[in-house]
PDB file of N, CA and C in Angstrom:
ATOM      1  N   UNK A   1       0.816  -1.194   0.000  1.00  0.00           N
ATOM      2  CA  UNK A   1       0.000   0.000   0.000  1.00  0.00           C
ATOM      3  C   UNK A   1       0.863   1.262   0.000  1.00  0.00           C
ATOM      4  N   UNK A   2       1.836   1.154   0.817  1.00  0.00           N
ATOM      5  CA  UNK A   2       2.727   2.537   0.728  1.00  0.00           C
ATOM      6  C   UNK A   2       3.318   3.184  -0.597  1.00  0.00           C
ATOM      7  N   UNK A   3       4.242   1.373  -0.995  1.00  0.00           N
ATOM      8  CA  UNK A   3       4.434   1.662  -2.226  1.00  0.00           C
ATOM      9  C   UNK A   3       3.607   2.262  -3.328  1.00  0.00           C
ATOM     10  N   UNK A   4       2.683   2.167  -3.405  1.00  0.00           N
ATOM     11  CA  UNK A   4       1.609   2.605  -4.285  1.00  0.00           C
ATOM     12  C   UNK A   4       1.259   4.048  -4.398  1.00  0.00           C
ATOM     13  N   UNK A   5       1.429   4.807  -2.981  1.00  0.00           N
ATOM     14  CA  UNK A   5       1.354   5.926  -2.834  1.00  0.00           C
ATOM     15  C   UNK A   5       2.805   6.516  -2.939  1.00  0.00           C
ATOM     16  N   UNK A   6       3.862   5.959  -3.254  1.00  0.00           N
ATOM     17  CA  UNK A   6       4.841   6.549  -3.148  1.00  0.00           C
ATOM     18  C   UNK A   6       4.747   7.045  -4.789  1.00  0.00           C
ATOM     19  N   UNK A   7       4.295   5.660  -5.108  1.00  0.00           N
ATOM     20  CA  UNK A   7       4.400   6.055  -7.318  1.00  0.00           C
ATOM     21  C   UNK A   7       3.416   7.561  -7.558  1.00  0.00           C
ATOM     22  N   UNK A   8       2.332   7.651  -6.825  1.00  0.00           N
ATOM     23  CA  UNK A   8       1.184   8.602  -6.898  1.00  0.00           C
ATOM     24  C   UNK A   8       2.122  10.137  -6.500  1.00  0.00           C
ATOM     25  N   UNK A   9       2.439   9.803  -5.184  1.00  0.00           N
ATOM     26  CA  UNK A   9       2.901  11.024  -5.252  1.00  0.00           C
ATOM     27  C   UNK A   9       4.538  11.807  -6.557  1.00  0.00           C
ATOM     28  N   UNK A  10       5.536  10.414  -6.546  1.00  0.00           N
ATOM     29  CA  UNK A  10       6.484  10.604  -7.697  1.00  0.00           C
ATOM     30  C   UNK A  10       5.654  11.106  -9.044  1.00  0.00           C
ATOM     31  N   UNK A  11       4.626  10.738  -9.389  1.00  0.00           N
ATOM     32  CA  UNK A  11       3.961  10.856 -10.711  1.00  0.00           C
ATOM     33  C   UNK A  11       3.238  12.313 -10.576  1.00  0.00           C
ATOM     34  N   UNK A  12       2.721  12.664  -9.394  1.00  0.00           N
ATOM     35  CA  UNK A  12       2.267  13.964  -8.863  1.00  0.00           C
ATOM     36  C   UNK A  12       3.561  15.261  -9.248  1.00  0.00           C
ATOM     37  N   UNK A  13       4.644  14.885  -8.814  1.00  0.00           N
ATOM     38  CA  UNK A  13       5.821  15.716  -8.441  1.00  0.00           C
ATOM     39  C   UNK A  13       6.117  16.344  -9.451  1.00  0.00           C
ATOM     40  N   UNK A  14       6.237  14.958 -10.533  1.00  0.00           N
ATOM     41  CA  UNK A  14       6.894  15.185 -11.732  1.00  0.00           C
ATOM     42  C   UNK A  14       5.964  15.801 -12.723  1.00  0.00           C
ATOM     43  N   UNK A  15       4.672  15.980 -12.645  1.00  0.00           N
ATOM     44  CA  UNK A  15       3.949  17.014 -13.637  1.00  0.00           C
ATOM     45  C   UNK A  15       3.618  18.271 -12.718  1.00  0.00           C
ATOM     46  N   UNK A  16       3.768  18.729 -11.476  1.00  0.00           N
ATOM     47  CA  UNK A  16       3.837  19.816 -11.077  1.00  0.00           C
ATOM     48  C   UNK A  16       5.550  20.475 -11.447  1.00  0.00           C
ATOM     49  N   UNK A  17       6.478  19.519 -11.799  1.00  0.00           N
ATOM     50  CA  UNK A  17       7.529  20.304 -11.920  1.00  0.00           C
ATOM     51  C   UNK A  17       7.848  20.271 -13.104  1.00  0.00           C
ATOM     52  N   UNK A  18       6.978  19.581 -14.085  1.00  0.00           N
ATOM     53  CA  UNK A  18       6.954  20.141 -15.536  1.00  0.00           C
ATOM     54  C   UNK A  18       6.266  21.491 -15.686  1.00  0.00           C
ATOM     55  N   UNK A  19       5.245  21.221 -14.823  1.00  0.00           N
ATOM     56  CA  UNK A  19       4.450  22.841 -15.052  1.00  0.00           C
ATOM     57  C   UNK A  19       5.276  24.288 -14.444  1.00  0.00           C
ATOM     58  N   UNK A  20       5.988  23.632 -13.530  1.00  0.00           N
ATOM     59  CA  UNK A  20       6.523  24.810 -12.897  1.00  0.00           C
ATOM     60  C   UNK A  20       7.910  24.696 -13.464  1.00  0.00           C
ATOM     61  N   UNK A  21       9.063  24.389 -14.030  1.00  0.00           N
ATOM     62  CA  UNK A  21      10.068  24.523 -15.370  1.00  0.00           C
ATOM     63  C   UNK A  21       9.303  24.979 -16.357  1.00  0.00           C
ATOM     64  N   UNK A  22       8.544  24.884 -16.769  1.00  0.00           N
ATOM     65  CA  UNK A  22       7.587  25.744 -18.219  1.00  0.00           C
ATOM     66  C   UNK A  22       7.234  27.093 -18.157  1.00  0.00           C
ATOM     67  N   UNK A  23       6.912  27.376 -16.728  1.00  0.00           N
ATOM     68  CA  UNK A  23       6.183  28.569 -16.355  1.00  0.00           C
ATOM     69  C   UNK A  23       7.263  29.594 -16.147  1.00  0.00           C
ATOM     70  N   UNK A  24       8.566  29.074 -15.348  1.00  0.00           N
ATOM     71  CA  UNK A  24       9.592  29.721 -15.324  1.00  0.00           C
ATOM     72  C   UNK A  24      10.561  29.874 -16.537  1.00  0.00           C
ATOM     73  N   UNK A  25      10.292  29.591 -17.156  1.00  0.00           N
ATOM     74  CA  UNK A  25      11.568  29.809 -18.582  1.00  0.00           C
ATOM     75  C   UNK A  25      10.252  30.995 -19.238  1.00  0.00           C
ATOM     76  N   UNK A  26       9.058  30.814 -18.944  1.00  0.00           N
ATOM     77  CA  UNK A  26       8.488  31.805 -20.058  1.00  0.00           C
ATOM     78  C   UNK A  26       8.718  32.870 -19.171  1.00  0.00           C
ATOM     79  N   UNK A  27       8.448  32.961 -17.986  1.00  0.00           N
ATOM     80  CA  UNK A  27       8.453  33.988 -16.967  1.00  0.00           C
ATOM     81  C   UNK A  27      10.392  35.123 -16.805  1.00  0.00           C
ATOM     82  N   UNK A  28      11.030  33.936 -16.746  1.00  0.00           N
ATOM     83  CA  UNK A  28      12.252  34.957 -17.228  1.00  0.00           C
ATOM     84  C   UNK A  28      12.767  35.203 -18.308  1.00  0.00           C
ATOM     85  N   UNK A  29      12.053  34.665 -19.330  1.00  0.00           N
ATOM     86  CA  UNK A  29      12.528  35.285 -20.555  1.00  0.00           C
ATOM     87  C   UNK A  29      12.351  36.873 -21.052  1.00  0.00           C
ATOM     88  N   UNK A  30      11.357  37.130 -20.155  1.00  0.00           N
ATOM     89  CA  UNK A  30      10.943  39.010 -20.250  1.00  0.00           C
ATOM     90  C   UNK A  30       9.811  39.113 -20.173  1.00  0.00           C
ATOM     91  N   UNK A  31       9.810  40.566 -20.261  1.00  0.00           N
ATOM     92  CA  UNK A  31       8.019  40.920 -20.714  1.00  0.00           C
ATOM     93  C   UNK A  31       7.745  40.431 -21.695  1.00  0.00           C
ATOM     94  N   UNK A  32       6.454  39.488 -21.535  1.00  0.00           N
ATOM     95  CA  UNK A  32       5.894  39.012 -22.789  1.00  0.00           C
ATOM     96  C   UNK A  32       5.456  40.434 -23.904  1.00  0.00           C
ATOM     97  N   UNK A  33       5.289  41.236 -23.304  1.00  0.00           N
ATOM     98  CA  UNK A  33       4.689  42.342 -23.925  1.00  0.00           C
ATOM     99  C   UNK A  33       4.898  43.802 -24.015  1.00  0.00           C
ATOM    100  N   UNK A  34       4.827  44.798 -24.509  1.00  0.00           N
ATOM    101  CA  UNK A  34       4.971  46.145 -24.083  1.00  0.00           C
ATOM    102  C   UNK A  34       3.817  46.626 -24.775  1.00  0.00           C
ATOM    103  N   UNK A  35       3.565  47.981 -24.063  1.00  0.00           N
ATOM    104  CA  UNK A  35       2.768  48.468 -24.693  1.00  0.00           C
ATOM    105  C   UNK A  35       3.063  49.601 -26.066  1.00  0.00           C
ATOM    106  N   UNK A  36       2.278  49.194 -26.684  1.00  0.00           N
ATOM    107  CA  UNK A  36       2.984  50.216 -27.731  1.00  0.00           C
ATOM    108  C   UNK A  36       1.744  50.745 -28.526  1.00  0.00           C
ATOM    109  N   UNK A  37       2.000  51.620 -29.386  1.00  0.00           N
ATOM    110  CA  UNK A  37       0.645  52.497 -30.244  1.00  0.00           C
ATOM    111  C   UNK A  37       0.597  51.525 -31.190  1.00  0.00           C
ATOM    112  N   UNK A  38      -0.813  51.307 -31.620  1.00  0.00           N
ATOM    113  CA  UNK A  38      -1.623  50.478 -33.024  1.00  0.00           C
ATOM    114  C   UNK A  38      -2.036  51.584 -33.880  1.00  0.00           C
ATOM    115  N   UNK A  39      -1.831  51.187 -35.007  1.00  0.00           N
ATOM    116  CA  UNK A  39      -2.386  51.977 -36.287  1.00  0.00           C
ATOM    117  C   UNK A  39      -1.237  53.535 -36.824  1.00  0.00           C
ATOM    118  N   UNK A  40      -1.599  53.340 -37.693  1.00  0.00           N
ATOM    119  CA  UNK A  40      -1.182  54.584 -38.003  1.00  0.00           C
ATOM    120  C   UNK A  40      -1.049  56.020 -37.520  1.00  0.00           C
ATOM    121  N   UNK A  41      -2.319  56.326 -36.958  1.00  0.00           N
ATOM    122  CA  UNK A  41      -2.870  57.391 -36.233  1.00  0.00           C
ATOM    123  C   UNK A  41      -1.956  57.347 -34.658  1.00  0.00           C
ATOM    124  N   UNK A  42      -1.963  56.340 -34.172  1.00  0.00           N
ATOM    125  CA  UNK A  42      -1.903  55.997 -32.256  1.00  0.00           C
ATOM    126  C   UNK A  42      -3.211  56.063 -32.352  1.00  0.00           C
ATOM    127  N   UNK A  43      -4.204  55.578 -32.402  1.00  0.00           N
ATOM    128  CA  UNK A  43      -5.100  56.002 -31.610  1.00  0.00           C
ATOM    129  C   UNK A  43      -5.447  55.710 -30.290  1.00  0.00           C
ATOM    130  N   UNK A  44      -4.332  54.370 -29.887  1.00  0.00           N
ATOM    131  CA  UNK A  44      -4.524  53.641 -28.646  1.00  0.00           C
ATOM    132  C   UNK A  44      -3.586  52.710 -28.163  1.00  0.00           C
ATOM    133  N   UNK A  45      -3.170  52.639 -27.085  1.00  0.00           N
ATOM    134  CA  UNK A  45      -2.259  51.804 -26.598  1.00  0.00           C
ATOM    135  C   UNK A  45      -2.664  50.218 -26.741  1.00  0.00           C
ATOM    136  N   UNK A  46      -2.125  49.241 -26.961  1.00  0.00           N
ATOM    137  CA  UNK A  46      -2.227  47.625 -26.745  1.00  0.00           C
ATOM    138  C   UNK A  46      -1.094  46.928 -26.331  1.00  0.00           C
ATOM    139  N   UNK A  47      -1.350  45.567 -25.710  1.00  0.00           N
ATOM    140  CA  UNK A  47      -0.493  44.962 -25.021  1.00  0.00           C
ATOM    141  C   UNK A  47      -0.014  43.209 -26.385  1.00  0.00           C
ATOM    142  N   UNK A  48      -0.745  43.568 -27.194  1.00  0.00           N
ATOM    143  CA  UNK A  48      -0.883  42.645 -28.476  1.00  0.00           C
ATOM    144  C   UNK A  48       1.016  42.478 -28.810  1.00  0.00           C
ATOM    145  N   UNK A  49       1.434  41.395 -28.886  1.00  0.00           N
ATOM    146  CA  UNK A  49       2.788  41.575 -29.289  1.00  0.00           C
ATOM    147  C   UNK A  49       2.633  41.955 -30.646  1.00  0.00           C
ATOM    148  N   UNK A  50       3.895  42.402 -31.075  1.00  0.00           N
ATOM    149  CA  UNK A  50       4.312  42.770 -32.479  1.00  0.00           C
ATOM    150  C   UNK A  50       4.520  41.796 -33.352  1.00  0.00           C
ATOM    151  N   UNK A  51       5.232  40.273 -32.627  1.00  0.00           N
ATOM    152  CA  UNK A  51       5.333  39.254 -34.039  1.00  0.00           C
ATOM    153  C   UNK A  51       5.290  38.215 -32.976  1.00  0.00           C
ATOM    154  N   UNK A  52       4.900  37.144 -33.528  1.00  0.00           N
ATOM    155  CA  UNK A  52       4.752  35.826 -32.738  1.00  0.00           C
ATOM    156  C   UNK A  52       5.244  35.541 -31.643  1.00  0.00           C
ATOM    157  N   UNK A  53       4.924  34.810 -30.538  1.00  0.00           N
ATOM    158  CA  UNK A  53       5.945  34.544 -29.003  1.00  0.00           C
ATOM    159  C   UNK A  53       6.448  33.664 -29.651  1.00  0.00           C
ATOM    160  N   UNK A  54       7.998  33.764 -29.565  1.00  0.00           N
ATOM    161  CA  UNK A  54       8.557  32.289 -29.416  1.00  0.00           C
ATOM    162  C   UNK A  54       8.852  31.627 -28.494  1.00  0.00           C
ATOM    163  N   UNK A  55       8.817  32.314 -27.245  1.00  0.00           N
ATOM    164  CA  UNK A  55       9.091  31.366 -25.838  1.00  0.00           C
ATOM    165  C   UNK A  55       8.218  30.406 -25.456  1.00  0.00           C
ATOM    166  N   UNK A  56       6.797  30.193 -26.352  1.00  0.00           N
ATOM    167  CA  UNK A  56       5.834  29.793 -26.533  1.00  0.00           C
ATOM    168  C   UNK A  56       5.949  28.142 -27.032  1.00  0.00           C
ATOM    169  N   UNK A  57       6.501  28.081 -28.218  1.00  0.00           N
ATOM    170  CA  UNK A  57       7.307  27.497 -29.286  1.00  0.00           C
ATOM    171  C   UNK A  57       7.592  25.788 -28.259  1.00  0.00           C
ATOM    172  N   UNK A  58       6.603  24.670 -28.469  1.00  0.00           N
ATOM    173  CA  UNK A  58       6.924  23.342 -27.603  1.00  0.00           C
ATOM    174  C   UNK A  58       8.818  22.870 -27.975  1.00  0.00           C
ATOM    175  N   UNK A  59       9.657  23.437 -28.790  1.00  0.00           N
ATOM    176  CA  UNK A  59      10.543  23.260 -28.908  1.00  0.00           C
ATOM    177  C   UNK A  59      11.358  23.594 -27.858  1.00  0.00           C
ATOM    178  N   UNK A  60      11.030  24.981 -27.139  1.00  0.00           N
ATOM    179  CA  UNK A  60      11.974  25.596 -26.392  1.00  0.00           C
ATOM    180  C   UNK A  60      11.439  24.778 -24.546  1.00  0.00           C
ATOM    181  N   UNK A  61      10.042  23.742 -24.901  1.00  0.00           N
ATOM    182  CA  UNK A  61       9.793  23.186 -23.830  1.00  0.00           C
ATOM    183  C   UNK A  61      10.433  21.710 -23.389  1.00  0.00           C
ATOM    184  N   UNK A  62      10.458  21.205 -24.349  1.00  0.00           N
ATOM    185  CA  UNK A  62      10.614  20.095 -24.531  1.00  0.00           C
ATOM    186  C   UNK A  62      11.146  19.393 -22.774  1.00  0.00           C
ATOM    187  N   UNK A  63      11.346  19.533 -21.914  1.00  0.00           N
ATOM    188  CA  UNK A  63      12.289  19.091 -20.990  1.00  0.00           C
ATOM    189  C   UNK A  63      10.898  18.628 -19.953  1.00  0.00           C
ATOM    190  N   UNK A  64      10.287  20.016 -19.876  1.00  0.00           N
ATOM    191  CA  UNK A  64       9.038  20.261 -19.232  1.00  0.00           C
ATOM    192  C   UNK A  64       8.222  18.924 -19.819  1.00  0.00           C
ATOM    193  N   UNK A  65       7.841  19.272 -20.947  1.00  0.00           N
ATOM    194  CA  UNK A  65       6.791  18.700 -21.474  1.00  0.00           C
ATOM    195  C   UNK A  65       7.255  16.662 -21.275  1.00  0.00           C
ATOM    196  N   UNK A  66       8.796  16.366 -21.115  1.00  0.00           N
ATOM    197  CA  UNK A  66       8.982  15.090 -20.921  1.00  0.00           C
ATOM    198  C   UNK A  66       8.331  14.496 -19.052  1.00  0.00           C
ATOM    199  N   UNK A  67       8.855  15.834 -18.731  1.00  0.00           N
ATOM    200  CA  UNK A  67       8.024  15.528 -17.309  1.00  0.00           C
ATOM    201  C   UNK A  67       7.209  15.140 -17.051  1.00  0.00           C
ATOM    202  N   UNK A  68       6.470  15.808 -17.501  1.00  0.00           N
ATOM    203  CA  UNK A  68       4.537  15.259 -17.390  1.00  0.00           C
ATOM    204  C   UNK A  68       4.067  14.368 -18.038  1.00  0.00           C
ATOM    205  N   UNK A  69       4.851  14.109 -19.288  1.00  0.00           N
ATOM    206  CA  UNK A  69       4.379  12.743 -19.868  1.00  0.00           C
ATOM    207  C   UNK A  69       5.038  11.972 -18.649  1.00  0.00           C
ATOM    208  N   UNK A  70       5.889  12.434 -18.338  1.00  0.00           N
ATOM    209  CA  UNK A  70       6.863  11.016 -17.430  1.00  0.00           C
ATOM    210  C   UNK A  70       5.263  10.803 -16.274  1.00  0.00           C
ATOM    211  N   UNK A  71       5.227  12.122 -15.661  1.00  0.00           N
ATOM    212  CA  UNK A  71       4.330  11.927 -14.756  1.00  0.00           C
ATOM    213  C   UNK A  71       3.041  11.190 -14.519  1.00  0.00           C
ATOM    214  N   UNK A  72       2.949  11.682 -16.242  1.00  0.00           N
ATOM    215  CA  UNK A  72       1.452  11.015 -16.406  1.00  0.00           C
ATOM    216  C   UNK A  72       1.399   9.660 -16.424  1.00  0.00           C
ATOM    217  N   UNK A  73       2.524   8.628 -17.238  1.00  0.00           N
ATOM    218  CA  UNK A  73       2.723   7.634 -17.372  1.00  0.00           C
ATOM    219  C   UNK A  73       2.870   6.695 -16.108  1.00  0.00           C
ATOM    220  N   UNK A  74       3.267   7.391 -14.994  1.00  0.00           N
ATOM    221  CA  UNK A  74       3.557   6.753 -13.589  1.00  0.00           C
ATOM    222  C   UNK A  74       2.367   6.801 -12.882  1.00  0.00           C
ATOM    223  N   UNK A  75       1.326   7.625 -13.151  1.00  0.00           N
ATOM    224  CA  UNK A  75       0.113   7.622 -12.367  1.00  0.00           C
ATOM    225  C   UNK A  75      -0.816   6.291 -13.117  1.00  0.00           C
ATOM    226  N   UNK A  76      -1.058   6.911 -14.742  1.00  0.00           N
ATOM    227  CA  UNK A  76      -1.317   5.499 -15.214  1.00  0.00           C
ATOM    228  C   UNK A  76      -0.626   3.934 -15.117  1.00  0.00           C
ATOM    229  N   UNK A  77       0.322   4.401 -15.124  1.00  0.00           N
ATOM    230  CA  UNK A  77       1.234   2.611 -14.553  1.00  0.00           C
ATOM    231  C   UNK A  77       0.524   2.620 -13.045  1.00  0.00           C
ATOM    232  N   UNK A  78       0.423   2.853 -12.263  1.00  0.00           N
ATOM    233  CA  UNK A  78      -0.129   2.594 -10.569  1.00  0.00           C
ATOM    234  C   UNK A  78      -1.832   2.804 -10.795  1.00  0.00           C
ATOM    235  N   UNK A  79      -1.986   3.022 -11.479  1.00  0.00           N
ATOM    236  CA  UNK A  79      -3.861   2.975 -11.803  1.00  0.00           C
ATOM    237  C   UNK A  79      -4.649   1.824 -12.401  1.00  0.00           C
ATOM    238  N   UNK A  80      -3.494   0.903 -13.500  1.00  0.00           N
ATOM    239  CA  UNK A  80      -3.455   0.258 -13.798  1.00  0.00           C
ATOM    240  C   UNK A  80      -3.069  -1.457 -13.257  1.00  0.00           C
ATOM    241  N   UNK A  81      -2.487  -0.959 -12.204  1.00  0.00           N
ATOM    242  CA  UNK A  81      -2.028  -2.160 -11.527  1.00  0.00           C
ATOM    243  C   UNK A  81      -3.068  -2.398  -9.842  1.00  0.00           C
TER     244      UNK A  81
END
């Protein structure tokens, strides 16, 4: 029985610390945004980026994203058994 909860919580760990490695690489990479004037005129400030996020990009995640599969896979392996 312990054992069982030990896999639950390892499988727990490891997709909270995929989420939280993901959250932090976007988080210090900068301001996602600035504000800047739209249109020709200004007529108004927006927080809309100028060209695509790439910090966004599952390439630059990849480490994260093995986590949680890892994680997920260990909850289903102990759900399964």
């Amino acid at each position: 029985m312990h054992s069982s909860m030990v896999l639950v919580w390892i499988g727990a760990l490891l997709i909270v610390a995929g989420i939280v490695l993901a959250a932090s690489r976007v988080l210090w990479k900068g301001r996602l945004s600035d504000p800047h004037r739209m249109g020709p005129a200004g007529t108004g400030a927006t927080l809309e980026p100028r060209e695509r996020a790439r910090a966004l990009h599952p390439r630059h995640h990849w480490p994260s994203i093995i986590l949680v599969a890892l994680g997920i896979v260990v909850l289903l392996a102990e759900a399964a058994v």
